[in-house]
Every structure is written in structure tokens, then in C-alpha cells.
N, C-alpha and C. Protein backbone atom coordinates (compact mmCIF):
# COMPACT_ATOMS: atom_id res chain seq x y z
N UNK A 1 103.31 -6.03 107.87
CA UNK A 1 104.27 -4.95 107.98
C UNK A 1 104.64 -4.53 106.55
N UNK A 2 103.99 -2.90 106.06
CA UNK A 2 104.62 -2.85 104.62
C UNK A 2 106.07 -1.98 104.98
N UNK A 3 107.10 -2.54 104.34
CA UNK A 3 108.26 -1.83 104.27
C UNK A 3 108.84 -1.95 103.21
N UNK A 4 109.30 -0.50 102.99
CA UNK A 4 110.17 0.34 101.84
C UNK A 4 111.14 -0.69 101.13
N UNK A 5 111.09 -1.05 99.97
CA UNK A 5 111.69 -2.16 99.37
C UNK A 5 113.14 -1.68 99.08
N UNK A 6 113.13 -0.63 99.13
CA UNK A 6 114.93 -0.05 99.05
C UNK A 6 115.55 -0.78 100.49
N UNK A 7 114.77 -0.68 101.44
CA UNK A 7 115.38 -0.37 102.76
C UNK A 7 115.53 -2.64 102.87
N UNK A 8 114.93 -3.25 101.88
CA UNK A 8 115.19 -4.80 102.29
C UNK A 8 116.24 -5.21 100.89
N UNK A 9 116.47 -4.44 100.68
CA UNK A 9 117.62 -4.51 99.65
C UNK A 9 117.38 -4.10 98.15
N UNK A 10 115.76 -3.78 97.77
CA UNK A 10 115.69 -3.67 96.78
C UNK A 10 116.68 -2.61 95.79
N UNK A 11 116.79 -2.54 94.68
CA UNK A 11 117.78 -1.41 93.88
C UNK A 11 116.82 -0.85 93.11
N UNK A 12 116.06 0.24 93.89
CA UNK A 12 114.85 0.42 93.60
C UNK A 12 115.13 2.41 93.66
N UNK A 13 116.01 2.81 94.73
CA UNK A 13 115.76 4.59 94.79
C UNK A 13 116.35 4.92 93.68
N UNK A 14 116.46 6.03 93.55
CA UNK A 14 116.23 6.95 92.36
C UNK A 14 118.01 6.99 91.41
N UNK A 15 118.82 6.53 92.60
CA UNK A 15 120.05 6.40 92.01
C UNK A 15 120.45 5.04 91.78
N UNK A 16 119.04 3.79 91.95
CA UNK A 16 119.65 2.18 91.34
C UNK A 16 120.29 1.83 92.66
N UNK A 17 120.10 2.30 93.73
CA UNK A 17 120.60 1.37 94.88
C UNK A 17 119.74 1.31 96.22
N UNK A 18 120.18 0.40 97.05
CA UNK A 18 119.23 0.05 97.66
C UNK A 18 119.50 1.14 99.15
N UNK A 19 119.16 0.90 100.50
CA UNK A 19 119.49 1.09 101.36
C UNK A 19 119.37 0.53 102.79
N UNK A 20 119.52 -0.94 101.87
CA UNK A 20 119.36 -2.22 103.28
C UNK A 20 119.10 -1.78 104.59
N UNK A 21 118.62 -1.88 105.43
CA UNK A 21 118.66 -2.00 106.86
C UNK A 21 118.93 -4.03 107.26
N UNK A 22 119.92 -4.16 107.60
CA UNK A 22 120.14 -5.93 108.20
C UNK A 22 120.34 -5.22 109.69
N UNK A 23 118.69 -6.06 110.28
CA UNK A 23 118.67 -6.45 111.19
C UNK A 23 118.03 -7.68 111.80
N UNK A 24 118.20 -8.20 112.81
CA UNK A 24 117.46 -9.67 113.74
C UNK A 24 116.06 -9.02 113.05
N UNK A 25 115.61 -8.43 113.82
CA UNK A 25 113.95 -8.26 113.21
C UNK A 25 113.67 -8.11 112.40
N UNK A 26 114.65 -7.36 111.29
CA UNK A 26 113.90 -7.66 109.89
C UNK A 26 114.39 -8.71 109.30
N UNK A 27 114.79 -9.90 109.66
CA UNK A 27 115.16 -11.09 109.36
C UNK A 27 113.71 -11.82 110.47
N UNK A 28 113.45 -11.69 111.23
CA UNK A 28 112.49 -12.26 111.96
C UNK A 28 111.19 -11.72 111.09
N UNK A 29 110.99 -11.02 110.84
CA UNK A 29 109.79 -10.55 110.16
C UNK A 29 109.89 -11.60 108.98
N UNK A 30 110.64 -11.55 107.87
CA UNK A 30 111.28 -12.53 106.82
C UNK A 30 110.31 -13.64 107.21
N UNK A 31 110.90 -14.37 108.26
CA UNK A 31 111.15 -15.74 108.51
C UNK A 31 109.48 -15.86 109.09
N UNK A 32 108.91 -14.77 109.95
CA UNK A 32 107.51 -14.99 109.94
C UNK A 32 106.75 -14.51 109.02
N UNK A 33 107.17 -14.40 107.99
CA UNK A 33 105.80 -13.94 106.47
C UNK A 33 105.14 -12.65 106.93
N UNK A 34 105.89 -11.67 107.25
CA UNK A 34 105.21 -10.52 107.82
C UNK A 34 105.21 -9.41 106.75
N UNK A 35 106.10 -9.47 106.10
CA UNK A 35 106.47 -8.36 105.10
C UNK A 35 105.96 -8.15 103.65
N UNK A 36 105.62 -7.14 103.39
CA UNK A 36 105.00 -6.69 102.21
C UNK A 36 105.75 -5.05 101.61
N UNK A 37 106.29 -5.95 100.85
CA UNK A 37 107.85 -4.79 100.38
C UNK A 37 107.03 -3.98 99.19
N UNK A 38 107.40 -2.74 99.36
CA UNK A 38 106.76 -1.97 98.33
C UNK A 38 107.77 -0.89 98.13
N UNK A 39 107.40 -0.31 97.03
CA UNK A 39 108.60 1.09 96.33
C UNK A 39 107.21 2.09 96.11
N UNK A 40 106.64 2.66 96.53
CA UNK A 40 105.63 4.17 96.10
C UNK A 40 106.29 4.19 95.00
N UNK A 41 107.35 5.15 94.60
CA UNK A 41 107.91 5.67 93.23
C UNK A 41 107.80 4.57 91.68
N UNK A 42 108.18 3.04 92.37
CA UNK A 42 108.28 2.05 91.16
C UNK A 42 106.40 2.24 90.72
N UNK A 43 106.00 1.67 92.06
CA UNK A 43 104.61 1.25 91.85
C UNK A 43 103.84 2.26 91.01
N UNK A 44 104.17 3.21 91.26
CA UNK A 44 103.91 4.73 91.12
C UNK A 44 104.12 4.72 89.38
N UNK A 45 105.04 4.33 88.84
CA UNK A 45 105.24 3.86 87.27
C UNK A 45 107.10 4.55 86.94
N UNK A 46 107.42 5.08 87.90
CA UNK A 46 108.74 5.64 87.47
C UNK A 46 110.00 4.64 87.11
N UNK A 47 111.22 5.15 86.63
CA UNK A 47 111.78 4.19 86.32
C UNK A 47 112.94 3.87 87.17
N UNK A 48 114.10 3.18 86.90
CA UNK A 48 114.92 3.33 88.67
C UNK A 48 116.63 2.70 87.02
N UNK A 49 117.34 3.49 87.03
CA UNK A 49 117.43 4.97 87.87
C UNK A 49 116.36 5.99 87.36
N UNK A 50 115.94 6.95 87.90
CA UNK A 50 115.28 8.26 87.78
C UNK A 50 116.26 9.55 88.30
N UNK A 51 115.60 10.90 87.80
CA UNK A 51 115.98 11.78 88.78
C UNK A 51 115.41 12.15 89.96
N UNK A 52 116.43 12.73 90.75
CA UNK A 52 116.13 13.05 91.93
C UNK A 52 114.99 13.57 92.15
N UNK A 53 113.77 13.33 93.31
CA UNK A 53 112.73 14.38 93.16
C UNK A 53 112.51 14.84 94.58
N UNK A 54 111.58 15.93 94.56
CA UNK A 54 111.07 16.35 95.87
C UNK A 54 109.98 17.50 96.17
N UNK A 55 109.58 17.79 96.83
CA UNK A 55 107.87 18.32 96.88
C UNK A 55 108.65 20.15 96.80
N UNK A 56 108.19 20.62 96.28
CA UNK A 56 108.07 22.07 96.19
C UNK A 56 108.81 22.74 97.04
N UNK A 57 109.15 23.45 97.38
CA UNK A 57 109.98 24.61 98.52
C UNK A 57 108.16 25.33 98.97
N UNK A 58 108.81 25.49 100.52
CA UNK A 58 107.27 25.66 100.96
C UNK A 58 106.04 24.91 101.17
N UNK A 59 106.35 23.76 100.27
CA UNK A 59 104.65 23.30 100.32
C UNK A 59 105.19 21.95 101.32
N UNK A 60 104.08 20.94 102.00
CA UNK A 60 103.97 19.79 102.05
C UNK A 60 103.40 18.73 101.75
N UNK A 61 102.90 17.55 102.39
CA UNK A 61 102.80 16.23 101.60
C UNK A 61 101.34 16.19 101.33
N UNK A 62 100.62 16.98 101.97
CA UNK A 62 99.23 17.17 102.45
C UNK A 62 98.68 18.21 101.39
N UNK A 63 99.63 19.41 100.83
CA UNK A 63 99.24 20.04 99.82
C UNK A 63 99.35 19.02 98.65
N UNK A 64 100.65 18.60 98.50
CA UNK A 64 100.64 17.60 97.32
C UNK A 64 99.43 16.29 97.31
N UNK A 65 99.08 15.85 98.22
CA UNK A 65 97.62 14.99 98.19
C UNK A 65 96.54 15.45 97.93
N UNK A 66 96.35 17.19 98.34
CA UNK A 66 95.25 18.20 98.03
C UNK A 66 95.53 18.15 96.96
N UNK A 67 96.35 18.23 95.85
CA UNK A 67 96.43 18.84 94.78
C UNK A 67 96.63 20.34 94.53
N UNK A 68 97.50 21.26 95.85
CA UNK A 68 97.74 21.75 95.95
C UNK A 68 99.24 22.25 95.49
N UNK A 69 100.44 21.22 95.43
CA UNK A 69 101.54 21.10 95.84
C UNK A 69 102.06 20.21 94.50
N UNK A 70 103.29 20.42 94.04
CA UNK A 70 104.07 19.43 93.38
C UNK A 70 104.79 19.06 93.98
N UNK A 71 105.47 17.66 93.27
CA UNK A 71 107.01 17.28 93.01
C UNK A 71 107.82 17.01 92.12
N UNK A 72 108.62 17.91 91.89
CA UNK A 72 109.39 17.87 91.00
C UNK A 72 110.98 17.77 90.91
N UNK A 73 111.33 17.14 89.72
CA UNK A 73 112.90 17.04 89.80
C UNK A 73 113.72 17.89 89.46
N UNK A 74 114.99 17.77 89.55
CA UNK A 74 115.67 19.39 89.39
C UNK A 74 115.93 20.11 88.21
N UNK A 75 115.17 19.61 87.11
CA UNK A 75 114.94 19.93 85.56
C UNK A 75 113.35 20.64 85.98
N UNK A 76 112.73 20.59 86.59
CA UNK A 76 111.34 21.04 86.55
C UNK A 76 110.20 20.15 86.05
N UNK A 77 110.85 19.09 86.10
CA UNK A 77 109.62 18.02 85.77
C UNK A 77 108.34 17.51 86.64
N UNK A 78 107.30 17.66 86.07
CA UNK A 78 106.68 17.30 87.41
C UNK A 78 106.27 16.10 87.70
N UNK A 79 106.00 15.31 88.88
CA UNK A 79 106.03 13.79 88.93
C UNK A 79 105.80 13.44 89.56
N UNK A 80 104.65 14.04 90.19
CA UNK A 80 103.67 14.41 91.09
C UNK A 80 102.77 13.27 91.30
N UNK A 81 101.80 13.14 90.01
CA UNK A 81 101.19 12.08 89.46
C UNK A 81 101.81 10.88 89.83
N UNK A 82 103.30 10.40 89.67
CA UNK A 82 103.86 8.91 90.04
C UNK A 82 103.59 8.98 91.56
N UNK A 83 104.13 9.88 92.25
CA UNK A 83 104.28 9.82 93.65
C UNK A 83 102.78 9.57 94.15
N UNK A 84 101.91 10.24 94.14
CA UNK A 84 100.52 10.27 94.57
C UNK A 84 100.14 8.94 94.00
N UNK A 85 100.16 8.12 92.90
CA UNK A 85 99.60 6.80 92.67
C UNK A 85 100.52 5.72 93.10
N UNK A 86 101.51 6.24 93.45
CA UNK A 86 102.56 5.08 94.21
C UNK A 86 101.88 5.08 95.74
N UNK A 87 102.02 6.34 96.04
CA UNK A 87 100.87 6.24 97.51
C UNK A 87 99.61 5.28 97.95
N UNK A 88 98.57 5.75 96.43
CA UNK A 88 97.87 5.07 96.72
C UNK A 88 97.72 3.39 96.93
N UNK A 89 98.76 2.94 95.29
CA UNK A 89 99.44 1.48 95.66
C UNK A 89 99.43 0.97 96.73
N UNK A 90 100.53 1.82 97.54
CA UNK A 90 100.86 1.52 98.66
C UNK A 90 99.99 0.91 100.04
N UNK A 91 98.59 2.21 99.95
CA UNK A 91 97.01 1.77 100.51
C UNK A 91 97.08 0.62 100.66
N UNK A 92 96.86 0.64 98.97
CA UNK A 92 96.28 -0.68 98.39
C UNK A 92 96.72 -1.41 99.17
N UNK A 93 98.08 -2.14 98.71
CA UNK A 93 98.59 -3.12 99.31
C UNK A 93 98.83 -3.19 100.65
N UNK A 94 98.61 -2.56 101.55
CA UNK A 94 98.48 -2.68 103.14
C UNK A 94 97.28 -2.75 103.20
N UNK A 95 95.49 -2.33 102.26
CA UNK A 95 94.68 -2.62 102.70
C UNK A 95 94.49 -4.34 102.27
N UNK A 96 95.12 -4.76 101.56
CA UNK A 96 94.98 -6.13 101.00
C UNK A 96 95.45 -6.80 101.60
N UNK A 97 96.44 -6.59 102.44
CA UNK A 97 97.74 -7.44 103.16
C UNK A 97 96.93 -7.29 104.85
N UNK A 98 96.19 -6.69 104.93
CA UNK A 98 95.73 -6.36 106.71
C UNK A 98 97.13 -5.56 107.45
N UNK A 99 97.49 -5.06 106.58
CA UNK A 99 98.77 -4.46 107.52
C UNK A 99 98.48 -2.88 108.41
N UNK A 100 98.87 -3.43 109.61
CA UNK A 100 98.99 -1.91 110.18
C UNK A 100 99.78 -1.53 110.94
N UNK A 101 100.66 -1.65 110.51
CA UNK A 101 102.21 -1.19 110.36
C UNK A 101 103.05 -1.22 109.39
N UNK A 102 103.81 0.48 109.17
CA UNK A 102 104.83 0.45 107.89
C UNK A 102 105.90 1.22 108.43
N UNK A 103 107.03 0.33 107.62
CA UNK A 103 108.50 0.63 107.83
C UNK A 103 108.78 1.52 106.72
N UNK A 104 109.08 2.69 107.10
CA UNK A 104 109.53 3.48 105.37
C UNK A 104 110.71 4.03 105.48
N UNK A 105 111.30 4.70 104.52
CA UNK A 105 112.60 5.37 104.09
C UNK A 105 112.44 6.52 104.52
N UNK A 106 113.30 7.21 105.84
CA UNK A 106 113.40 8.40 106.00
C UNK A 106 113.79 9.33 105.08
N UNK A 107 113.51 10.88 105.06
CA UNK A 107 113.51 11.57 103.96
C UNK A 107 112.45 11.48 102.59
N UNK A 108 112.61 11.04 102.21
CA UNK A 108 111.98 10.84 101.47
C UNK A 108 110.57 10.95 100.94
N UNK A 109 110.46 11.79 99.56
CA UNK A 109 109.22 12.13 99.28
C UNK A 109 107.77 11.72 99.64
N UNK A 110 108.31 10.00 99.20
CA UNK A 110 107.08 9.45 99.51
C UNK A 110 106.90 8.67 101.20
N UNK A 111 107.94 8.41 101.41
CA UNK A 111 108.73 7.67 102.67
C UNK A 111 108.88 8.26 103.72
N UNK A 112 109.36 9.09 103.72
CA UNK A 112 109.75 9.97 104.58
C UNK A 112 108.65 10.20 105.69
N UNK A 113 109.04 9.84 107.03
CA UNK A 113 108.12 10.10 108.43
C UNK A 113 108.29 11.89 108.90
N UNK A 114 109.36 11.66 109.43
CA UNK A 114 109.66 12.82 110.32
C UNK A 114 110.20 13.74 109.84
N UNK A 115 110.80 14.22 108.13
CA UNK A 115 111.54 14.76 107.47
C UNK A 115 111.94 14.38 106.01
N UNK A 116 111.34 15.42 104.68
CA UNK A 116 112.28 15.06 103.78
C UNK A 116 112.60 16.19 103.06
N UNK A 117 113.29 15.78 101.78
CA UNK A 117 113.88 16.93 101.52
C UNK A 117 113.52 18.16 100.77
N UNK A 118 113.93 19.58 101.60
CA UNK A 118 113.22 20.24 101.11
C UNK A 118 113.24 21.28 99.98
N UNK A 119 112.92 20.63 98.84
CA UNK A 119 112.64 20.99 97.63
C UNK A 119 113.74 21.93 96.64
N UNK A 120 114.79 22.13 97.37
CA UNK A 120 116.08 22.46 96.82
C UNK A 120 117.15 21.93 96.78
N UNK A 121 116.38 20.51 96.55
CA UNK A 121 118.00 20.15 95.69
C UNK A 121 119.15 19.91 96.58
N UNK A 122 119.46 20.64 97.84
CA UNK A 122 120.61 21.09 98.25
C UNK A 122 120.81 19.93 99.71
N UNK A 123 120.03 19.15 99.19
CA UNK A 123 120.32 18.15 100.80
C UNK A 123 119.71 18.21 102.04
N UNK A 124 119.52 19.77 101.74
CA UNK A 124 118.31 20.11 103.21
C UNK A 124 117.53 19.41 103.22
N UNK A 125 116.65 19.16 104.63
CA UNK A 125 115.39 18.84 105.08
C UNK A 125 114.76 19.47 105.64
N UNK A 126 113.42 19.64 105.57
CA UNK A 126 112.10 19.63 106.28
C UNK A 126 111.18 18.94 106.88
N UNK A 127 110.88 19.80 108.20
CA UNK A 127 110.09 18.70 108.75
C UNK A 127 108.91 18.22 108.32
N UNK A 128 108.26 17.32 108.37
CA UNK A 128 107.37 16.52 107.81
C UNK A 128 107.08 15.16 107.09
N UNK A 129 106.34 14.69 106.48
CA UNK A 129 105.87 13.15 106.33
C UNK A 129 106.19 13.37 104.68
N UNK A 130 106.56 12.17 104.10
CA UNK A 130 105.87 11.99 102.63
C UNK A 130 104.77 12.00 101.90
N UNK A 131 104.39 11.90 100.96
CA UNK A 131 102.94 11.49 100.27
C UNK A 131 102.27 9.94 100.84
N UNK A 132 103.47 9.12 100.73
CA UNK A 132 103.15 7.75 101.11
C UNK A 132 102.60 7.56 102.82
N UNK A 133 103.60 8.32 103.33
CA UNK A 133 103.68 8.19 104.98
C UNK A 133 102.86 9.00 105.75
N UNK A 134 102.10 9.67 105.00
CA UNK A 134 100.91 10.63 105.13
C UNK A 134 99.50 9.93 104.93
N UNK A 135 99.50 9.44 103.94
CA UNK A 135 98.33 8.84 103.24
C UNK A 135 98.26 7.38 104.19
N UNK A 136 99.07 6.72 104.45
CA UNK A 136 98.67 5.77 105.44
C UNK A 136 98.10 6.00 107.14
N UNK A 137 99.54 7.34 107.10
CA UNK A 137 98.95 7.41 108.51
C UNK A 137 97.11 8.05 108.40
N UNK A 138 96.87 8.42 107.37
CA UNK A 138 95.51 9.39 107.47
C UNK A 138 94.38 8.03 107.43
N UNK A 139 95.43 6.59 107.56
CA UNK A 139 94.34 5.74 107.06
C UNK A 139 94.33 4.60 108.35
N UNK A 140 95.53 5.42 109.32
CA UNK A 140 95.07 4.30 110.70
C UNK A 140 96.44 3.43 110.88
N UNK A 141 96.97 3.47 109.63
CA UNK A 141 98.57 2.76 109.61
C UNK A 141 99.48 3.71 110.53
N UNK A 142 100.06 2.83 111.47
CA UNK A 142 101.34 3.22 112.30
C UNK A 142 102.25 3.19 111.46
N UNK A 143 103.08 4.06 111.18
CA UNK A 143 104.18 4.72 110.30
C UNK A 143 105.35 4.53 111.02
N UNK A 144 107.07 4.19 110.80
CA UNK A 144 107.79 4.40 111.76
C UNK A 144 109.26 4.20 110.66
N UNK A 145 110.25 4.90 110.87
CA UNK A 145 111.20 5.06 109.86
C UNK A 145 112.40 4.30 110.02
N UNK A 146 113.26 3.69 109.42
CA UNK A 146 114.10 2.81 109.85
C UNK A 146 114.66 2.76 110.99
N UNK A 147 114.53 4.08 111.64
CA UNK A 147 115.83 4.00 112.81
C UNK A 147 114.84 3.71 113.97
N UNK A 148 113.53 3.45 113.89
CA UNK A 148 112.55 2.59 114.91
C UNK A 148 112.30 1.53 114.90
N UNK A 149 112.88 0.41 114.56
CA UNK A 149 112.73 -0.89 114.43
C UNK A 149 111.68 -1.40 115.46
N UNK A 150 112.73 -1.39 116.43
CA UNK A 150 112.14 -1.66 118.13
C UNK A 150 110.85 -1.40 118.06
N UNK A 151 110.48 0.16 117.89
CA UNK A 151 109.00 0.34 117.91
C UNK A 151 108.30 -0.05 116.92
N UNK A 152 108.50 -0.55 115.69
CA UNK A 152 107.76 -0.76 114.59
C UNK A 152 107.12 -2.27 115.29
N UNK A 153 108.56 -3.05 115.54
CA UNK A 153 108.25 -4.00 116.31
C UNK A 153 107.04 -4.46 117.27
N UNK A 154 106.83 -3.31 118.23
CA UNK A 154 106.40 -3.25 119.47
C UNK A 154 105.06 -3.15 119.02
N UNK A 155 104.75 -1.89 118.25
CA UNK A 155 103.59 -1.93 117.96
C UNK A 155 103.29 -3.06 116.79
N UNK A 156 103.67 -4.09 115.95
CA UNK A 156 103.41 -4.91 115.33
C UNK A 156 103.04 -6.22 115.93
N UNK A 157 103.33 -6.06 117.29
CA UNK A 157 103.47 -7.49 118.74
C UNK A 157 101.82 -6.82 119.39
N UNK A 158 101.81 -5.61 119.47
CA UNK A 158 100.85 -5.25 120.29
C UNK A 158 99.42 -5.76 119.73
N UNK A 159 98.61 -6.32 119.94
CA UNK A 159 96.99 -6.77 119.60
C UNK A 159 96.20 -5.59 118.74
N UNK A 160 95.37 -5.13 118.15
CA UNK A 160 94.98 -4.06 117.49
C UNK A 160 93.90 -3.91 119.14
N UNK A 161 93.26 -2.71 119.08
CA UNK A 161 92.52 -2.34 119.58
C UNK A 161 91.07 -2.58 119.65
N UNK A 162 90.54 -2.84 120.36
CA UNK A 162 89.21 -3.54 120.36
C UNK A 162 88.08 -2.26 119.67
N UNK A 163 87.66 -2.66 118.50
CA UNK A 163 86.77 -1.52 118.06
C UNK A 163 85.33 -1.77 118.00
N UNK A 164 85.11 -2.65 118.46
CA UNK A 164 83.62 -2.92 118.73
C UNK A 164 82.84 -2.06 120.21
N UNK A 165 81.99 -1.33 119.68
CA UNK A 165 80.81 -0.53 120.79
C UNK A 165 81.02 -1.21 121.85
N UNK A 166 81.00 -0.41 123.39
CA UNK A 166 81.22 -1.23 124.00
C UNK A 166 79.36 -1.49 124.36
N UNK A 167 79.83 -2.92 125.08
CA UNK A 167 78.19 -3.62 125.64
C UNK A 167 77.20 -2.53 126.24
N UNK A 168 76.21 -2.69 125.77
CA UNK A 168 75.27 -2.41 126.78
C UNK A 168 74.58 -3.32 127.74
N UNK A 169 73.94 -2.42 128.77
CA UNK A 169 73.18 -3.89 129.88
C UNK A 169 72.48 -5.03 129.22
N UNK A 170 71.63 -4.14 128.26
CA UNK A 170 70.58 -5.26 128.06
C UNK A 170 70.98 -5.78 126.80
N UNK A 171 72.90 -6.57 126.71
CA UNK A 171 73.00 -6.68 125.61
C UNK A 171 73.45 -8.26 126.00
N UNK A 172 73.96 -8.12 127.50
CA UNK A 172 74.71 -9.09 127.91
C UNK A 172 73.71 -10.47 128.03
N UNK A 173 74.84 -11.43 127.65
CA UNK A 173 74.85 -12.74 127.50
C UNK A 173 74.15 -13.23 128.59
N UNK A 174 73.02 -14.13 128.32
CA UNK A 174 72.70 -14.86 129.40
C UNK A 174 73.70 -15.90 130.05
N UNK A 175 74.23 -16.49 129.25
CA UNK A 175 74.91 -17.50 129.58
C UNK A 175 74.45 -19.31 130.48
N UNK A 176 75.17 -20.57 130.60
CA UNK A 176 74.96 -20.86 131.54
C UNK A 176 74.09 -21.29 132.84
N UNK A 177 73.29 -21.67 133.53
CA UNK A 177 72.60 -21.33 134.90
C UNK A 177 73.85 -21.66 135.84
N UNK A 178 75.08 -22.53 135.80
CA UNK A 178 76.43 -22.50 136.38
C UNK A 178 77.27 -21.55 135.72
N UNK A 179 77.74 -20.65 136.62
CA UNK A 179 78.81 -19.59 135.94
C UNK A 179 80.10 -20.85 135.44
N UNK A 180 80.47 -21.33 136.32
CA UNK A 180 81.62 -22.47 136.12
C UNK A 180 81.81 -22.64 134.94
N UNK A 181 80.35 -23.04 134.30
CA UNK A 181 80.45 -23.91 132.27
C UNK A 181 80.51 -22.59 131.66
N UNK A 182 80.54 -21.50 132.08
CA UNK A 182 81.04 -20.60 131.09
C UNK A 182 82.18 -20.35 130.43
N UNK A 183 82.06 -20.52 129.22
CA UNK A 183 83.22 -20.48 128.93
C UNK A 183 84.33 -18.88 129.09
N UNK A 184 85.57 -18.86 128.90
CA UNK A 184 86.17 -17.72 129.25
C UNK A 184 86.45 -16.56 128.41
N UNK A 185 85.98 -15.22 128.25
CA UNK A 185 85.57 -14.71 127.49
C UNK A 185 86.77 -13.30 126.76
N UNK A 186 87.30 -14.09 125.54
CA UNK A 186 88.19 -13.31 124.53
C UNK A 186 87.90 -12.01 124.17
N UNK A 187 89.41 -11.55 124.61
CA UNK A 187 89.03 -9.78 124.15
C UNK A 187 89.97 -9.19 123.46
């Protein structure tokens, strides 16, 4: 399970503080070695505190991965580059960790599932994913934002999906001449 290191207490967002979520399950996750805490923005090379940032007015997370799109802070800086290699980090470390499932920071540039902010400064949101929460989901990772625990959960309990071709006739096992000694067959 990679989740947003602000959101397990880190003092990691852009204003030096964290934005804990304490709950049973993310204390159960803890306690079963499930978690792989990451910051996009730190990993990314930025510094904490930073300024505020956010993807363009108009554009989204998908232009900014095209190389279509910035993000920038409210000086006009662009910081684009951190966000997009904090993303990839991020890959990284869920492809290293076998994780497929991530807990991220709603809103948020890189974090952000269902909405972040849109590009003025002014608190608004837009609908849409982050750089981070984009780039995983494009990679098979179940995405789900703090206020889904339950489901992050659910699908983290659930078995992955069987991706092997299914059998053909003339593929099957002889097995046996007693079905009985067969052993019982894992799926």
C-alpha cells in the first residue's frame, strides 16, 4: 500500500505540515508491514516548506505528463519537472514494493484522485487526478483518497486477479489414474 507521507504524519506539504489521517486501518496496515510512505513533491527534489503549486488553469494531469501542461507556483515558477519525477519515484517505489494499491492526498497536484486545485491560487478545484494519481493509475495501481479507507482496504484484502491465459484442452494436466490423489488445485 503506497500512501501519501503527509497523510501518516509526515511534515512534508508545502506549508511544513502534515495531514495525518489516525485510523484502526492505518494503524493495522503499520502493524502488518504494508506501507510504503512516499511524498511525489520531496522525492521529486523540492524543499518543504515550498510554495504553493498547481497545474495550469485549463490544462490537466495528463497534459502535464504529455508535456503539454505546467505547474506552477503563484510567482510563475515552473516545477513541473519536480512533480513529474516525484511521480515517477513514486512508480518506482510501488513497482519495487509489489504494491497495488495507493492511498493519496486529495487535491492535490500530485495526489489528488478525484479533484485538485485549479490553477488559481484561489482554493478552487477541479475535477480530476494528479500527476502522481494518474501515472499509477495508467500503470494498473488502484488509487483511492483518504476519505476511502474502507475501500483502499477492500481492494488491498481482495486477491489480484488471475492473469494467466486461460487453459486450453490440450493443455490440461494429466494428472493421477485416481482423481482422489489429486491434489487440489490453487487459483
Amino acid at each position: 500500500m503506497l500512501v501519501s507521507a503527509c497523510l501518516l504524519g509526515g511534515r512534508v506539504r508545502f506549508d511544513g505540515r502534515a495531514k495525518t489521517v489516525a485510523a484502526d486501518i492505518v494503524d493495522r496496515w503499520r502493524a502488518e508491514g504494508r506501507i510504503v510512505a512516499h511524498c511525489p513533491e520531496v522525492a521529486g527534489g523540492l524543499p518543504v516548506p515550498r510554495p504553493p503549486a498547481e497545474i495550469e488553469p485549463g490544462a490537466d494531469a495528463r497534459a502535464v505528463l504529455e508535456g503539454r501542461a505546467r505547474i506552477l507556483t503563484p510567482d510563475g515558477e515552473d516545477v513541473t519537472r519536480h512533480f513529474v519525477a516525484g511521480a515517477r519515484a513514486a512508480l518506482a517505489a510501488a513497482a519495487g514494493n509489489g504494491v497495488r494499491t495507493a492511498l493519496l492526498k486529495e487535491s492535490s497536484p500530485s495526489c489528488g484522485l478525484n479533484r485538485v486545485y485549479d490553477g488559481t491560487f484561489t482554493g478552487a478545484t477541479a475535477p480530476g487526478p494528479g500527476v502522481t494519481a494518474l501515472l499509477l493509475q495508467d500503470h494498473g495501481i488502484a488509487v483511492f483518497p483518504e476519505s476511502e479507507l474502507e475501500a483502499a482496504d477492500a481492494h488491498l484484502r481482495t486477491p489480484p486477479a488471475d492473469t494467466r491465459p486461460p487453459a486450453r484442452a490440450h493443455d490440461a494436466p494429466t494428472g493421477p489414474a485416481n482423481p482422489s490423489q489429486a491434489a487440489p488445485q490453487m487459483r
